[in-house]
C-alpha atoms as a PDB file:
ATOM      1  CA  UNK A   1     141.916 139.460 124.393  1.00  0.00           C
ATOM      2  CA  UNK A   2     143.089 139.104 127.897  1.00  0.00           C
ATOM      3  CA  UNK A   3     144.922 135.861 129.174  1.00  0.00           C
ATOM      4  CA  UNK A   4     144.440 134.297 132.291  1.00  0.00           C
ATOM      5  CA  UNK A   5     147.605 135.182 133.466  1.00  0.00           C
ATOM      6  CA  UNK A   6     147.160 138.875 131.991  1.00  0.00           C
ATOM      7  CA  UNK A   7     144.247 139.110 134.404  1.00  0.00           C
ATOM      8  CA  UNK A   8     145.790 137.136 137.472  1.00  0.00           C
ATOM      9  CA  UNK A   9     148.733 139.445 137.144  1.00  0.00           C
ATOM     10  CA  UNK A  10     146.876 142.730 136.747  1.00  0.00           C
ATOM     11  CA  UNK A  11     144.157 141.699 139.980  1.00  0.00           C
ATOM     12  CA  UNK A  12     147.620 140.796 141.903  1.00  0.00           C
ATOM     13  CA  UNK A  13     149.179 144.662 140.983  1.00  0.00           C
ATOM     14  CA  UNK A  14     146.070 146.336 141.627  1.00  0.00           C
ATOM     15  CA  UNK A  15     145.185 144.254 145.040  1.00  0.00           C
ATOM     16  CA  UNK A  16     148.937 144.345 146.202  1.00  0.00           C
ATOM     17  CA  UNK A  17     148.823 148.622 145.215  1.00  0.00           C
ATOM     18  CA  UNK A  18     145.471 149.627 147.018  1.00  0.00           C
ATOM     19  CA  UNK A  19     146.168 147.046 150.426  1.00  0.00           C
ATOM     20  CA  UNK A  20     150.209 148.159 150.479  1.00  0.00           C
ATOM     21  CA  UNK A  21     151.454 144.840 150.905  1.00  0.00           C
ATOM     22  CA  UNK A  22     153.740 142.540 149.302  1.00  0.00           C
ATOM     23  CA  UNK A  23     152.270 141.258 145.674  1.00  0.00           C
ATOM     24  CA  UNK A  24     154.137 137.809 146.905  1.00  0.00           C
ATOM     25  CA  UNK A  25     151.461 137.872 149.562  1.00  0.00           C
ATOM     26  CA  UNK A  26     148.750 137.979 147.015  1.00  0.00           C
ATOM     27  CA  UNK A  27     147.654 134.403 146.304  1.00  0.00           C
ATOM     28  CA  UNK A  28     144.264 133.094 145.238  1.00  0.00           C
ATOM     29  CA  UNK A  29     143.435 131.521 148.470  1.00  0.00           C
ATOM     30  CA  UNK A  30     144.204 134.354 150.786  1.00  0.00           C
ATOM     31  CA  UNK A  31     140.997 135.640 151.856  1.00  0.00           C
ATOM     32  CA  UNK A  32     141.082 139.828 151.182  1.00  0.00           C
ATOM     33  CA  UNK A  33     139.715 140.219 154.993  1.00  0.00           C
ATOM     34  CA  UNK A  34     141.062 138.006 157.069  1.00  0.00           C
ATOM     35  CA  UNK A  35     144.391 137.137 155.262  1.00  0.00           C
ATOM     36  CA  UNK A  36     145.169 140.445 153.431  1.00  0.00           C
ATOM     37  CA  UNK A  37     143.262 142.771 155.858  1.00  0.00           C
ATOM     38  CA  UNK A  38     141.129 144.605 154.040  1.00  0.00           C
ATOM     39  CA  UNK A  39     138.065 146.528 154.975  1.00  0.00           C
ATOM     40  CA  UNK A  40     134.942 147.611 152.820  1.00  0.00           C
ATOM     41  CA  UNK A  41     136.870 151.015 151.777  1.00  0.00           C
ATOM     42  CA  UNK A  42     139.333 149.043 150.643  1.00  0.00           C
ATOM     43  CA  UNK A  43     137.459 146.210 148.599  1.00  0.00           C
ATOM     44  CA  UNK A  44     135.411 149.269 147.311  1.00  0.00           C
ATOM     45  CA  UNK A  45     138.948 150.989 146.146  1.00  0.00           C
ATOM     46  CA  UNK A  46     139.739 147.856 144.742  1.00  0.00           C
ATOM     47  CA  UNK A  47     136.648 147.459 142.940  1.00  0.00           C
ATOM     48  CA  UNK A  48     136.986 150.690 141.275  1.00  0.00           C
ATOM     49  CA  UNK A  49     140.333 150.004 139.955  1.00  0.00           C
ATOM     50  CA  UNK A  50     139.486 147.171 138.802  1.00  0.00           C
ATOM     51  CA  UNK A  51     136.537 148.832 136.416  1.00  0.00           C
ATOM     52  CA  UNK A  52     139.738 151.558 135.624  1.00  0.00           C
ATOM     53  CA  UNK A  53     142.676 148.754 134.390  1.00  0.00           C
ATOM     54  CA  UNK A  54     140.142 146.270 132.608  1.00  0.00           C
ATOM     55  CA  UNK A  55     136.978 148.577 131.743  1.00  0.00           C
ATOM     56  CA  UNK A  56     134.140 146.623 133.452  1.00  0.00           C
ATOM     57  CA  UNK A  57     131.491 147.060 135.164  1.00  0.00           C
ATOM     58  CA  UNK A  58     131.736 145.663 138.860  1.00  0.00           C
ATOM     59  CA  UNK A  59     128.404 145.375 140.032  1.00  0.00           C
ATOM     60  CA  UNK A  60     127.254 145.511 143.694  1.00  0.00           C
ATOM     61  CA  UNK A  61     126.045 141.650 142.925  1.00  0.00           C
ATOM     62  CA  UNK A  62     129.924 140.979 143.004  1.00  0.00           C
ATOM     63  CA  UNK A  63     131.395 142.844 146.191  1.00  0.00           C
ATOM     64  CA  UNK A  64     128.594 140.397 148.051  1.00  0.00           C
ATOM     65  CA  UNK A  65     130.634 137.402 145.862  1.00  0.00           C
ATOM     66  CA  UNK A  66     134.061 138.664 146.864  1.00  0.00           C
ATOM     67  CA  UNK A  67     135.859 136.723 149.736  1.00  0.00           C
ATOM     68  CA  UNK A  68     138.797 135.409 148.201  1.00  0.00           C
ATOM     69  CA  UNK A  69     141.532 136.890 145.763  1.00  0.00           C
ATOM     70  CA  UNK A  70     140.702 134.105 143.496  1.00  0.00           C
ATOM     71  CA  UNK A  71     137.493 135.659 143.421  1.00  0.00           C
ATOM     72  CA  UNK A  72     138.618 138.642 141.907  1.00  0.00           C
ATOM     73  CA  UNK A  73     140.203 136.832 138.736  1.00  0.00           C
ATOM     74  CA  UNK A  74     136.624 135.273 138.244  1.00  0.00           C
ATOM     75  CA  UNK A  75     134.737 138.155 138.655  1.00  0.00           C
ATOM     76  CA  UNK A  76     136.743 140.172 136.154  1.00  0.00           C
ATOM     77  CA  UNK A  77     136.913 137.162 133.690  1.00  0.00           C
ATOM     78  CA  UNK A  78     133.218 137.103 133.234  1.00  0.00           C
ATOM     79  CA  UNK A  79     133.024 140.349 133.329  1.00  0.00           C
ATOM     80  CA  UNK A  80     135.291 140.636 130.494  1.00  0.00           C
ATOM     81  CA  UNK A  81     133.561 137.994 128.422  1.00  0.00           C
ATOM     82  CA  UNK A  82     130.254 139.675 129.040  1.00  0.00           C
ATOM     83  CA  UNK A  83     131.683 143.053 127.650  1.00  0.00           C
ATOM     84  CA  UNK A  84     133.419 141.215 124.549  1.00  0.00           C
ATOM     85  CA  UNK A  85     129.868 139.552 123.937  1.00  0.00           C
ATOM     86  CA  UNK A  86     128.187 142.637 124.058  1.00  0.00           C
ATOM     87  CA  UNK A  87     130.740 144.258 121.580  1.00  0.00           C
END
């Protein structure tokens, strides 16, 4: 089962990877648009490597949810317990 920090650390890679910037700069409160820059290609590209690293589903539903980095770690938590329940 995935920690917390397992998943906070993975999101941070993956959003720090696809948006080429410093994984320092990743925080939870830094908005992925406004803070961290990132356009809809970009939250898509994240979105799909997301589904790759943790094997989820990442439903449309969630890119309207996604603002915030600390979004991300929510969205991939439930997503996570969802799967486990359905296993």
């Amino acid at each position: 089962m995935m920690t917390q920090y397992n998943i906070v650390s993975a999101v941070n890679e993956i959003v720090a990877s696809t948006l080429n910037c410093s994984i320092h700069g990743v925080q939870p409160e830094k908005h992925l648009c406004y803070d961290l820059l990132a356009d809809s290609l970009a939250l898509l590209d994240i979105s799909l490597a997301l589904e790759d690293k943790f094997k989820i589903e990442y439903k449309e539903e969630f890119l309207a949810e996604t603002e915030y980095v600390k979004d991300l770690y929510s969205i991939v938590g439930k997503a996570l317990s969802t799967s486990q329940q359905l296993s």
